[in-house]
PDB file of N, CA and C in Angstrom:
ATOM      1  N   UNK A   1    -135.159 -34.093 -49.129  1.00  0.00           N
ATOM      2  CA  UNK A   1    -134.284 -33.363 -48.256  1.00  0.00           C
ATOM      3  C   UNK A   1    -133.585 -32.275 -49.080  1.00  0.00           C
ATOM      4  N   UNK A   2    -133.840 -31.123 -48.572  1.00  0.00           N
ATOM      5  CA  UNK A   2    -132.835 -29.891 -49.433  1.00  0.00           C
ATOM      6  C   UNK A   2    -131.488 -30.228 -49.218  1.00  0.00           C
ATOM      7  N   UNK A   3    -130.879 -29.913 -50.346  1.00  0.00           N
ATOM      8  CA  UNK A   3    -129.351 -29.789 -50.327  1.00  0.00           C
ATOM      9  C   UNK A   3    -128.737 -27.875 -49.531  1.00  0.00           C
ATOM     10  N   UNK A   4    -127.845 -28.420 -48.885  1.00  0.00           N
ATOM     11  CA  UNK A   4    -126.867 -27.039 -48.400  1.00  0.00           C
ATOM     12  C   UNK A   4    -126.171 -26.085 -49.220  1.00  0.00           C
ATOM     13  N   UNK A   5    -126.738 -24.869 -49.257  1.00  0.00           N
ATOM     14  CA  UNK A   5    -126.068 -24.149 -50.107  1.00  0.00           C
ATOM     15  C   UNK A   5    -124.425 -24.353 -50.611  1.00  0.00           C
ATOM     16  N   UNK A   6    -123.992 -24.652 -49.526  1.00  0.00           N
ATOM     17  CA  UNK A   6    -122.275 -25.017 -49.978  1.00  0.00           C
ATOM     18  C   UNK A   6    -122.525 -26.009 -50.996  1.00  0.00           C
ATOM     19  N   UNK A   7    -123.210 -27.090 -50.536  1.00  0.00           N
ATOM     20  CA  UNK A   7    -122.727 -28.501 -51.414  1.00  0.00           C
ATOM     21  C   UNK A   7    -123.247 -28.032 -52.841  1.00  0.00           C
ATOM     22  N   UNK A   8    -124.419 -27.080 -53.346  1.00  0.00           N
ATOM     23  CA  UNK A   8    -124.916 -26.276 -54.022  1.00  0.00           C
ATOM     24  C   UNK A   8    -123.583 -25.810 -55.166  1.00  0.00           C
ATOM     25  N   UNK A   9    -123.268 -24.863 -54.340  1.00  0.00           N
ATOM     26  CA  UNK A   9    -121.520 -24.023 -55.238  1.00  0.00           C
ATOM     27  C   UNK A   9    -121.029 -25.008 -55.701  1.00  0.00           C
ATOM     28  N   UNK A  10    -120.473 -26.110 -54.854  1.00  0.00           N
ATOM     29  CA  UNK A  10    -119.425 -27.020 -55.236  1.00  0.00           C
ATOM     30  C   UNK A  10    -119.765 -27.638 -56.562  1.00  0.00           C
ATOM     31  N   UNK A  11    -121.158 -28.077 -56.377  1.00  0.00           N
ATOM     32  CA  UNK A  11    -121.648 -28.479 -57.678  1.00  0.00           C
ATOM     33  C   UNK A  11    -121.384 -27.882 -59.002  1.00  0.00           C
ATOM     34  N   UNK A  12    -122.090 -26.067 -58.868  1.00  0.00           N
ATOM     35  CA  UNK A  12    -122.103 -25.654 -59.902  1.00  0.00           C
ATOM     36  C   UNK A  12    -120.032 -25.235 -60.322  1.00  0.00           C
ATOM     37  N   UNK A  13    -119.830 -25.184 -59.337  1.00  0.00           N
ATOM     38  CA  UNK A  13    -118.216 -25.080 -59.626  1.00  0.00           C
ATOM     39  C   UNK A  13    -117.906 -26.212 -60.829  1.00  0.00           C
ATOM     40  N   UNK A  14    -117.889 -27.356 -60.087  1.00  0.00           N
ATOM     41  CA  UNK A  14    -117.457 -28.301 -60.803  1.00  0.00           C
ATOM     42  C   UNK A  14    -118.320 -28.392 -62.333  1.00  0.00           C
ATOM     43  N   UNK A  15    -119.564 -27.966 -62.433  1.00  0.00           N
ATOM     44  CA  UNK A  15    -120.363 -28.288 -63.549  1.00  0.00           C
ATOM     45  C   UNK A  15    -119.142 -27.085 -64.336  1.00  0.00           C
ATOM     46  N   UNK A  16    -119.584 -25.773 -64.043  1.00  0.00           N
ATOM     47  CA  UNK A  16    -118.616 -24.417 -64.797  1.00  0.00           C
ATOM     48  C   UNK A  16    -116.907 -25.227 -65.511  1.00  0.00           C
ATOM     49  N   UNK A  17    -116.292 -26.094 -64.854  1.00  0.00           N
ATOM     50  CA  UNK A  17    -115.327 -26.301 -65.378  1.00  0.00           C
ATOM     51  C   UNK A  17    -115.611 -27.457 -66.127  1.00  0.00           C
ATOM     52  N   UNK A  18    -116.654 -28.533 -65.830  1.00  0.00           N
ATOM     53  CA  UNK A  18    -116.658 -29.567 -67.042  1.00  0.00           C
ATOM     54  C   UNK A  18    -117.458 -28.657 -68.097  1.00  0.00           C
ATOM     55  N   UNK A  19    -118.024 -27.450 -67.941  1.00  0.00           N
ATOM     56  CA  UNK A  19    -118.466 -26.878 -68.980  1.00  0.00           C
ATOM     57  C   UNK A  19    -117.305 -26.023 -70.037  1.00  0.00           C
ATOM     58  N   UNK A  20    -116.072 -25.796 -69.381  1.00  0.00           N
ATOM     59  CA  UNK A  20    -115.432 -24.949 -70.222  1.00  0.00           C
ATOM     60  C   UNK A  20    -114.226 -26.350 -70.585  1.00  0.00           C
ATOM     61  N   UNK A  21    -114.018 -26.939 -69.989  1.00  0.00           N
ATOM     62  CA  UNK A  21    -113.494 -28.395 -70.478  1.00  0.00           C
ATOM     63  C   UNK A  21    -114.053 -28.637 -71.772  1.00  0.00           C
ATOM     64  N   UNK A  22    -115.203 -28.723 -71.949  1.00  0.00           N
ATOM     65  CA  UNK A  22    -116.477 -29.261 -73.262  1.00  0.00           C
ATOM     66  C   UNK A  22    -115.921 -28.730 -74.106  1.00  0.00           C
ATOM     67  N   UNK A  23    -116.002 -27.189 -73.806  1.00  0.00           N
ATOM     68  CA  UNK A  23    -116.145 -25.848 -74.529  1.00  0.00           C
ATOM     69  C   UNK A  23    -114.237 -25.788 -75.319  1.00  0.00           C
ATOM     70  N   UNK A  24    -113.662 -26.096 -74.585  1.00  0.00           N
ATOM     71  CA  UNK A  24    -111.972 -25.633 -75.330  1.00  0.00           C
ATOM     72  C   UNK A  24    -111.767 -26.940 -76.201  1.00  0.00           C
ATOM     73  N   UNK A  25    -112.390 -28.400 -75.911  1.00  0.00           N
ATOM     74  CA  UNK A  25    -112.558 -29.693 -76.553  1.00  0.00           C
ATOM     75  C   UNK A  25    -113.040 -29.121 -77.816  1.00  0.00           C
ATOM     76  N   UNK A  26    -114.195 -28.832 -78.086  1.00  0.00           N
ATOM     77  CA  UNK A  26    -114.780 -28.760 -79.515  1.00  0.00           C
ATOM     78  C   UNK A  26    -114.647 -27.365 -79.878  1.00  0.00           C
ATOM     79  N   UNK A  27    -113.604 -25.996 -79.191  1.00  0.00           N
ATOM     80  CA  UNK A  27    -113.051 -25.272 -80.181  1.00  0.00           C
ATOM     81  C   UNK A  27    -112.319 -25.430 -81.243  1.00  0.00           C
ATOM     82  N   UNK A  28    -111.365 -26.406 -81.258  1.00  0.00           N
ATOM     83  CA  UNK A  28    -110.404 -26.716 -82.201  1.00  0.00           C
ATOM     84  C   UNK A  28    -111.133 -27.389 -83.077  1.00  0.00           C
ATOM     85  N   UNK A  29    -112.807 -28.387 -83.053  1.00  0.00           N
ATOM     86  CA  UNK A  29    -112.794 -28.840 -84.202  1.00  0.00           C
ATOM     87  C   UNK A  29    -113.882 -27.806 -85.019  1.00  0.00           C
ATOM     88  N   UNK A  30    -114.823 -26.758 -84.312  1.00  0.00           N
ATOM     89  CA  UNK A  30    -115.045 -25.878 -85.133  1.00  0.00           C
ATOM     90  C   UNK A  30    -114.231 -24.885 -85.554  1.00  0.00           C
ATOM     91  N   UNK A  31    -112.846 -24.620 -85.281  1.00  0.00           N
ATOM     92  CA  UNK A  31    -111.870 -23.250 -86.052  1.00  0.00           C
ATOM     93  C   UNK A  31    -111.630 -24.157 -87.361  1.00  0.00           C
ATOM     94  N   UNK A  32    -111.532 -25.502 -86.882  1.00  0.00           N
ATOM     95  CA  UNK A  32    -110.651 -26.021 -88.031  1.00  0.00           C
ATOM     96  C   UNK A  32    -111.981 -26.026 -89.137  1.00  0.00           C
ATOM     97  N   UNK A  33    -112.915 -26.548 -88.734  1.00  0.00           N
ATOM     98  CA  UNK A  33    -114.241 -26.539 -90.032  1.00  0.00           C
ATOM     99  C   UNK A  33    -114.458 -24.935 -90.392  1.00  0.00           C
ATOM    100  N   UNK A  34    -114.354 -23.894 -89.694  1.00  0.00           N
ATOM    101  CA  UNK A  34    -114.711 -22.926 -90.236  1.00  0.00           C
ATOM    102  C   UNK A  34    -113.324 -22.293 -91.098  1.00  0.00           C
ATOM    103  N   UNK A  35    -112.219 -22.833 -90.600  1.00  0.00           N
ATOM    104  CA  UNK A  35    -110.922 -22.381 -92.056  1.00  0.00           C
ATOM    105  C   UNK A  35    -111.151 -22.913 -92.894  1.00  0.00           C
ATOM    106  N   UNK A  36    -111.790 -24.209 -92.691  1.00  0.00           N
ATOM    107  CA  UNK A  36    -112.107 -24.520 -94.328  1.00  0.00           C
ATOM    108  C   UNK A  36    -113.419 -24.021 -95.079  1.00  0.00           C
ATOM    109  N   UNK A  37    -114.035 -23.694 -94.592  1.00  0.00           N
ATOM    110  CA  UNK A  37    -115.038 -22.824 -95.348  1.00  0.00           C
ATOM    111  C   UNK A  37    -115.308 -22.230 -95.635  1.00  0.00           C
ATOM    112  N   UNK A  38    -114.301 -21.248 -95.182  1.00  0.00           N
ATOM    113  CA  UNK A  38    -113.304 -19.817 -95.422  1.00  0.00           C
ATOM    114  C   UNK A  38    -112.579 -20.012 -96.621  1.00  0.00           C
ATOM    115  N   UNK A  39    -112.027 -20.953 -96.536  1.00  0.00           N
ATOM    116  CA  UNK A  39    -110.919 -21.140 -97.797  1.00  0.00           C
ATOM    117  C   UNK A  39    -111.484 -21.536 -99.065  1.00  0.00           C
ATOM    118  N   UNK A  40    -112.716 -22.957 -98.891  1.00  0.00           N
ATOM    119  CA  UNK A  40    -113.404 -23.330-100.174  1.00  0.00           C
ATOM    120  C   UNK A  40    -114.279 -22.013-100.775  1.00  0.00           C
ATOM    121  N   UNK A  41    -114.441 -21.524 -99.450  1.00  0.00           N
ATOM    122  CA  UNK A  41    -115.871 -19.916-100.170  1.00  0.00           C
ATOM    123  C   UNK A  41    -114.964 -18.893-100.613  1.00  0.00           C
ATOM    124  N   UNK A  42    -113.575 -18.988-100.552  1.00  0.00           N
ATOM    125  CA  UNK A  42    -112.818 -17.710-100.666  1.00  0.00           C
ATOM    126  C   UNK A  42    -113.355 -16.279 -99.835  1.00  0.00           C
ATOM    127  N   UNK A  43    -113.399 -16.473 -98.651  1.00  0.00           N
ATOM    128  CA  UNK A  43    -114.143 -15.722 -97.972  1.00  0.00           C
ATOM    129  C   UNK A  43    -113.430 -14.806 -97.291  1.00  0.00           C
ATOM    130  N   UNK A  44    -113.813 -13.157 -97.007  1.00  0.00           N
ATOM    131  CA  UNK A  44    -112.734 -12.700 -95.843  1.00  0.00           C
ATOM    132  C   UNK A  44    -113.042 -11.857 -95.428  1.00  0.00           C
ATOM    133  N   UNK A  45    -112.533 -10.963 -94.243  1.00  0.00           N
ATOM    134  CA  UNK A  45    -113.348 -10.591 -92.747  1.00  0.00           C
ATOM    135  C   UNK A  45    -114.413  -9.476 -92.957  1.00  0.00           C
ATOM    136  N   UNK A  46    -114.490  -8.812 -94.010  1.00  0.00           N
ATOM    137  CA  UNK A  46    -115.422  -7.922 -94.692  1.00  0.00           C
ATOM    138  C   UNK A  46    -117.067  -9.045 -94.549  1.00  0.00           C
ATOM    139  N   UNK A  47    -116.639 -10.537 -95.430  1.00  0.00           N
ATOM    140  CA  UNK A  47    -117.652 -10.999 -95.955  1.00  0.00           C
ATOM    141  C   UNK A  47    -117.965 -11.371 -94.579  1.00  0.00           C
ATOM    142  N   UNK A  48    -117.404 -12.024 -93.606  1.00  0.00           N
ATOM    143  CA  UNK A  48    -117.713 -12.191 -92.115  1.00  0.00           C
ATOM    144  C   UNK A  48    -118.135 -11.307 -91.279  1.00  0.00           C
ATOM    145  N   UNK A  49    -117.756 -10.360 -91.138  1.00  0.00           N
ATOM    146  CA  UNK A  49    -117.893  -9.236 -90.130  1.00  0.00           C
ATOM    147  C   UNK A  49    -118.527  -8.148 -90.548  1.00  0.00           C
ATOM    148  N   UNK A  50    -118.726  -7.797 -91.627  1.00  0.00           N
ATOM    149  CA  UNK A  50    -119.236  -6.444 -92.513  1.00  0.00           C
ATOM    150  C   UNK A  50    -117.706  -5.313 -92.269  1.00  0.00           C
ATOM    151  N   UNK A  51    -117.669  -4.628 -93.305  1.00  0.00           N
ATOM    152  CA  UNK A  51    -117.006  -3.393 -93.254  1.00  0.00           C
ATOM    153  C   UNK A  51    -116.853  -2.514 -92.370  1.00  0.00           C
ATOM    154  N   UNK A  52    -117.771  -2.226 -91.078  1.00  0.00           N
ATOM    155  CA  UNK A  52    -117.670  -1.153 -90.537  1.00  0.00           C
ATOM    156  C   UNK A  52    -117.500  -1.920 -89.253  1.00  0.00           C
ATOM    157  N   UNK A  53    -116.584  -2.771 -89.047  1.00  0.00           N
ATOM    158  CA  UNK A  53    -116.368  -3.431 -87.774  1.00  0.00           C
ATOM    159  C   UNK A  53    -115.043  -2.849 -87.592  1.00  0.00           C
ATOM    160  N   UNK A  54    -114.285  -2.368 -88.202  1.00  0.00           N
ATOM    161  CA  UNK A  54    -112.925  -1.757 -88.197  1.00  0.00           C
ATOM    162  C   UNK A  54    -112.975  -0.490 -88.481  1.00  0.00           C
ATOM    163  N   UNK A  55    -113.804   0.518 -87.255  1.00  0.00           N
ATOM    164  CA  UNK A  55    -113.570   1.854 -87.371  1.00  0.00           C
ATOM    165  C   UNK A  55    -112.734   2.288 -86.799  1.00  0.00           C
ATOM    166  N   UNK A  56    -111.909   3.817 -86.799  1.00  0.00           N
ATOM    167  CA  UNK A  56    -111.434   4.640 -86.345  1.00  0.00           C
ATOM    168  C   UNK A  56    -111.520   4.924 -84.849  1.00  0.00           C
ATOM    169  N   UNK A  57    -110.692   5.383 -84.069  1.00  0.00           N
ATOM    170  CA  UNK A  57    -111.539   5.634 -82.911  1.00  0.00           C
ATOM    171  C   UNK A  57    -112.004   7.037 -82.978  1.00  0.00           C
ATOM    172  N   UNK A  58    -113.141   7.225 -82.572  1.00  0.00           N
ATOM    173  CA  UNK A  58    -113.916   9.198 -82.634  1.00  0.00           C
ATOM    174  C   UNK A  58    -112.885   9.674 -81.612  1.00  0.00           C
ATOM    175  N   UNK A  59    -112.819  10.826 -81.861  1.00  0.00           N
ATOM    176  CA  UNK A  59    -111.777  12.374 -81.106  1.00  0.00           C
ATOM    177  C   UNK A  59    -112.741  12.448 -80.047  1.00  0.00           C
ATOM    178  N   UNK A  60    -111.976  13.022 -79.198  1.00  0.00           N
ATOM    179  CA  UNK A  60    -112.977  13.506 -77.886  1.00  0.00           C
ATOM    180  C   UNK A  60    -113.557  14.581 -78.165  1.00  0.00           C
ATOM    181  N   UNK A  61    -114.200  15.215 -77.699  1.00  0.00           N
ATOM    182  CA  UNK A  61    -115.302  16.015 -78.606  1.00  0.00           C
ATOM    183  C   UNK A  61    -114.440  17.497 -78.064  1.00  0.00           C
ATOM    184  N   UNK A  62    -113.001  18.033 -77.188  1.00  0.00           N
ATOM    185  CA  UNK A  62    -112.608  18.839 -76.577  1.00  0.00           C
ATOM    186  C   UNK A  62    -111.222  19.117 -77.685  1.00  0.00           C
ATOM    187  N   UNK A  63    -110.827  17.311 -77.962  1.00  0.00           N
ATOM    188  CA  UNK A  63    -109.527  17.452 -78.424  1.00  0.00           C
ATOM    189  C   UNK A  63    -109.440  18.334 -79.668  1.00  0.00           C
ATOM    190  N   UNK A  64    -108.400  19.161 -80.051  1.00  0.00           N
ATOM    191  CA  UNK A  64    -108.155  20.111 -81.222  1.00  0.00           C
ATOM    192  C   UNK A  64    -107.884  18.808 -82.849  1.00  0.00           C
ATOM    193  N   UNK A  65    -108.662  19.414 -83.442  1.00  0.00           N
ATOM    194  CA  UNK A  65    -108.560  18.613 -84.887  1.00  0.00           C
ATOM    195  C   UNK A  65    -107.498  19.847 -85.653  1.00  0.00           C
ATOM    196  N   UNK A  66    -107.219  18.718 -86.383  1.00  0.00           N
ATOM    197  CA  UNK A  66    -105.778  19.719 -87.679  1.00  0.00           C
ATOM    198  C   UNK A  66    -107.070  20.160 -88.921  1.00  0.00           C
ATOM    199  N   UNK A  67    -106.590  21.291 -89.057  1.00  0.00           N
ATOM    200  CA  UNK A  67    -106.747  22.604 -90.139  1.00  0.00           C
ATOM    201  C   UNK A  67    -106.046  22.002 -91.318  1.00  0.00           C
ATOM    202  N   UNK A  68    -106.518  22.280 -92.417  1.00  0.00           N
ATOM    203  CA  UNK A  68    -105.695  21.867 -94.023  1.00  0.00           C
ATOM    204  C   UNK A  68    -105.256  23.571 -93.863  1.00  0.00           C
ATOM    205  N   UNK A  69    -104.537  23.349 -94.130  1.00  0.00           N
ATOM    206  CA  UNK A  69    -103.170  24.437 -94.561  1.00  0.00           C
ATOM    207  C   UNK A  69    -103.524  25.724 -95.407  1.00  0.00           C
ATOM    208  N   UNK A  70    -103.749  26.436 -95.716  1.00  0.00           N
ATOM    209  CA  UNK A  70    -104.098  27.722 -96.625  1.00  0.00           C
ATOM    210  C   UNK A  70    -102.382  28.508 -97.173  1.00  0.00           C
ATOM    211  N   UNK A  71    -101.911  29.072 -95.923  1.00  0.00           N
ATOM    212  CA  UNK A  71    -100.764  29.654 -96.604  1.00  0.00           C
ATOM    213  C   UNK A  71     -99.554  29.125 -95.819  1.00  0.00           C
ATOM    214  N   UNK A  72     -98.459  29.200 -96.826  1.00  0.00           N
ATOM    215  CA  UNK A  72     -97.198  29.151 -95.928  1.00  0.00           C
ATOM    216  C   UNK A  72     -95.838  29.603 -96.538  1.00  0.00           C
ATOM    217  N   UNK A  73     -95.368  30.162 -95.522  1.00  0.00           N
ATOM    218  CA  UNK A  73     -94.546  31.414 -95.994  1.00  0.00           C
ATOM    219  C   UNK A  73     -93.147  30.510 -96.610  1.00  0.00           C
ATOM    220  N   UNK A  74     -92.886  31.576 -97.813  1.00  0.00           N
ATOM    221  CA  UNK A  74     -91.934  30.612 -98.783  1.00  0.00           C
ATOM    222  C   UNK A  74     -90.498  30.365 -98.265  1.00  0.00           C
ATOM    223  N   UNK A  75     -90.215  31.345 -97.614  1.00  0.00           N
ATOM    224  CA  UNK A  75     -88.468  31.200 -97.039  1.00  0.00           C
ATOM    225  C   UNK A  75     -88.702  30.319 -95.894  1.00  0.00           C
ATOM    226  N   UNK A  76     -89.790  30.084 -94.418  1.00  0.00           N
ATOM    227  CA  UNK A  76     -89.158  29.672 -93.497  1.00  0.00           C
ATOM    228  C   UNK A  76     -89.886  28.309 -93.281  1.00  0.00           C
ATOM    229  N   UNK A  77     -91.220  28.305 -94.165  1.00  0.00           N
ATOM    230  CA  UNK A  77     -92.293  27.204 -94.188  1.00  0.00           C
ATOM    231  C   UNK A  77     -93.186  26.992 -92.979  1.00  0.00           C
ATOM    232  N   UNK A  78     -93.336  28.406 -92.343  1.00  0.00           N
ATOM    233  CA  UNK A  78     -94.188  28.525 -91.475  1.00  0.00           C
ATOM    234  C   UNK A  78     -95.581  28.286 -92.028  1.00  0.00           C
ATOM    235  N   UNK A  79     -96.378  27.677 -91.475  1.00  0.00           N
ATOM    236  CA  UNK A  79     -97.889  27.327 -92.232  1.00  0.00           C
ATOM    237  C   UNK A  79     -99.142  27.969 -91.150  1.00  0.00           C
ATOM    238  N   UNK A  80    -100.236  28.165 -91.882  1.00  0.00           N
ATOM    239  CA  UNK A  80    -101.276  28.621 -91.765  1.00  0.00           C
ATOM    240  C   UNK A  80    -102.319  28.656 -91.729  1.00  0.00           C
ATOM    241  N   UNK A  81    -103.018  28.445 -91.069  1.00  0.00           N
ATOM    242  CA  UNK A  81    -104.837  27.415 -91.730  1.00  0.00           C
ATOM    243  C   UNK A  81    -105.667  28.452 -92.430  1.00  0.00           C
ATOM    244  N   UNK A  82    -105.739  29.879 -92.096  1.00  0.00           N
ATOM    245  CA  UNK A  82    -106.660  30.774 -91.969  1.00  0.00           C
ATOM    246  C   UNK A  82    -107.842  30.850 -90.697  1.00  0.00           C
ATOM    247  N   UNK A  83    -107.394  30.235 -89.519  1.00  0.00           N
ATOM    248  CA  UNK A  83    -108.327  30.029 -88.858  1.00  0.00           C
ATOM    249  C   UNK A  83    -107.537  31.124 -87.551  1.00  0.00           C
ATOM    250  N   UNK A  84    -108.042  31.603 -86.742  1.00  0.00           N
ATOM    251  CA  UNK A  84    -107.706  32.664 -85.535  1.00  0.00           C
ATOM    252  C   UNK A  84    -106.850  33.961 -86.274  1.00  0.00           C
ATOM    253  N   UNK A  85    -105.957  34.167 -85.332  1.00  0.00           N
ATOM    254  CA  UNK A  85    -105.569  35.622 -85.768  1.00  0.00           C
ATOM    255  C   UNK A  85    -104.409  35.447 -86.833  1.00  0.00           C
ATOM    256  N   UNK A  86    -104.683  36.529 -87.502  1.00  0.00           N
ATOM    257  CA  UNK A  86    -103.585  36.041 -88.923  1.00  0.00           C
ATOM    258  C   UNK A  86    -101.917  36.465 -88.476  1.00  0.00           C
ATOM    259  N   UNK A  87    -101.368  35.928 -88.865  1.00  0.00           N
ATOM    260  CA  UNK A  87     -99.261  36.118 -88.452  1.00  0.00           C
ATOM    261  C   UNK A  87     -99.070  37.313 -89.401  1.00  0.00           C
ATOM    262  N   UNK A  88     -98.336  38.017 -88.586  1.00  0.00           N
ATOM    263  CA  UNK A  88     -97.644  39.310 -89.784  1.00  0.00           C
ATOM    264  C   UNK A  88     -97.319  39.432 -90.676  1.00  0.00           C
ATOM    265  N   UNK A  89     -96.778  37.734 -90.966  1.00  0.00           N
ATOM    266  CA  UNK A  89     -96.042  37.440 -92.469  1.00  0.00           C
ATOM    267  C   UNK A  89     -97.535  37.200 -93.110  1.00  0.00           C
ATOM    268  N   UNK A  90     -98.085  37.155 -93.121  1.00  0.00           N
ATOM    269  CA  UNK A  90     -99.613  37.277 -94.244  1.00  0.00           C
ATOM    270  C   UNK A  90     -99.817  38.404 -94.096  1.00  0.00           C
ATOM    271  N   UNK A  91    -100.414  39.271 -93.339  1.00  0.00           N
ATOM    272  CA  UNK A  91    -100.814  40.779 -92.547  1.00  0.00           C
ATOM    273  C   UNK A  91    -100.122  41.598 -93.415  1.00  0.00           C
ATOM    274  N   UNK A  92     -98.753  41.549 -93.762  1.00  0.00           N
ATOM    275  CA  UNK A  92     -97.477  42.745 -94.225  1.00  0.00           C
ATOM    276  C   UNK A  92     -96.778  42.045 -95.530  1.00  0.00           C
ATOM    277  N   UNK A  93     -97.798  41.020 -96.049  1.00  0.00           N
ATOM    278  CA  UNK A  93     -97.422  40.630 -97.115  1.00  0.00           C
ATOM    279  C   UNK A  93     -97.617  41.116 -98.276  1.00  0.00           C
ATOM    280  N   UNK A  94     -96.839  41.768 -99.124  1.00  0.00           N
ATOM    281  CA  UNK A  94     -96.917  42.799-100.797  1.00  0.00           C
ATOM    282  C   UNK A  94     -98.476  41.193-101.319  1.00  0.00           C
ATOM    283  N   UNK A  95     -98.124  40.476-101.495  1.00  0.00           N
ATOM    284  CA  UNK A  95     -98.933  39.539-102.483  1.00  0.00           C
ATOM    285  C   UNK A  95     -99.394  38.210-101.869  1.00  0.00           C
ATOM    286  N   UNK A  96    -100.380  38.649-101.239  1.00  0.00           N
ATOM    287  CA  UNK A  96    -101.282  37.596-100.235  1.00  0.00           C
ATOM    288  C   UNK A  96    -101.593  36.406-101.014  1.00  0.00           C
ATOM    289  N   UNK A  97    -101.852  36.703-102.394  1.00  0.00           N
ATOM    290  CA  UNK A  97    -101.963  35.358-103.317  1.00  0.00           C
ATOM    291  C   UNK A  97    -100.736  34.254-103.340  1.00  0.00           C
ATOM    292  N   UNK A  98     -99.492  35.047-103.211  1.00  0.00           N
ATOM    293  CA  UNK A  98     -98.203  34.190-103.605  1.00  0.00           C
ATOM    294  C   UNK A  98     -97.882  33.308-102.217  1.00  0.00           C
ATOM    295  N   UNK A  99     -98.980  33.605-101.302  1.00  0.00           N
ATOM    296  CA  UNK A  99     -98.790  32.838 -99.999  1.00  0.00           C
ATOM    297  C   UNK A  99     -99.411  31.411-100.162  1.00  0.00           C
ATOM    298  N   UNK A 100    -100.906  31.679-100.526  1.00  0.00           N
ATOM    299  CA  UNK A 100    -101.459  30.271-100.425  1.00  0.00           C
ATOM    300  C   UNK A 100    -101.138  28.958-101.012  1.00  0.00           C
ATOM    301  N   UNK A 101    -101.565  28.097-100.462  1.00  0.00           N
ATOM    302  CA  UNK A 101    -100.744  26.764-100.338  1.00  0.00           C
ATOM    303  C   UNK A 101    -101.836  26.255-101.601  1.00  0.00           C
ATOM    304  N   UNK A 102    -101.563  25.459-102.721  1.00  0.00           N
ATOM    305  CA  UNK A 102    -102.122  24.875-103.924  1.00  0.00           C
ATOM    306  C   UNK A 102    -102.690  23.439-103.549  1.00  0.00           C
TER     307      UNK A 102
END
């Protein structure tokens, strides 16, 4: 005799929670075996995870990135990348050298 789709769900319902019942039961005794094998190996999240599991997040490919600095003017500390149109205070400057940033 087929079983009724309802009585079906109910089943797998109840299976899903004796399954995560199981599942939170024998978390605690594998964290606890794996701190210790962590601890006897002197081990840590590099040797677990590899290095490049903790990247940066990437820029949106629109957002404006920062310029390293080229000049900046000595009295007001206005700064400068050299990138778009140049400011007057470089433009009408006697000694364009005494601007740039070291």
């Amino acid at each position: 005799m087929a079983e009724s789709f309802a009585t079906l769900m109910k089943q797998l319902e109840a299976l899903k929670q004796r399954a995560e019942a199981a599942r939170l039961g024998e978390r605690e005794a594998v964290v606890a075996e794996l701190r210790e094998k962590v601890a006897l190996f002197g081990l840590s999240r590099h040797d677990l995870f590899g290095k490049k599991t903790y990247r940066k997040k990437a820029k949106a490919p629109g957002a404006p990135r920062r310029m390293r600095v080229k000049y900046r003017h000595p009295e007001t500390g206005v700064e400068w990348s050299g990138q778009g149109r140049e400011p007057h205070w470089v433009r009408d400057a006697p000694n364009r050298e005494a601007l740039i940033v070291q």
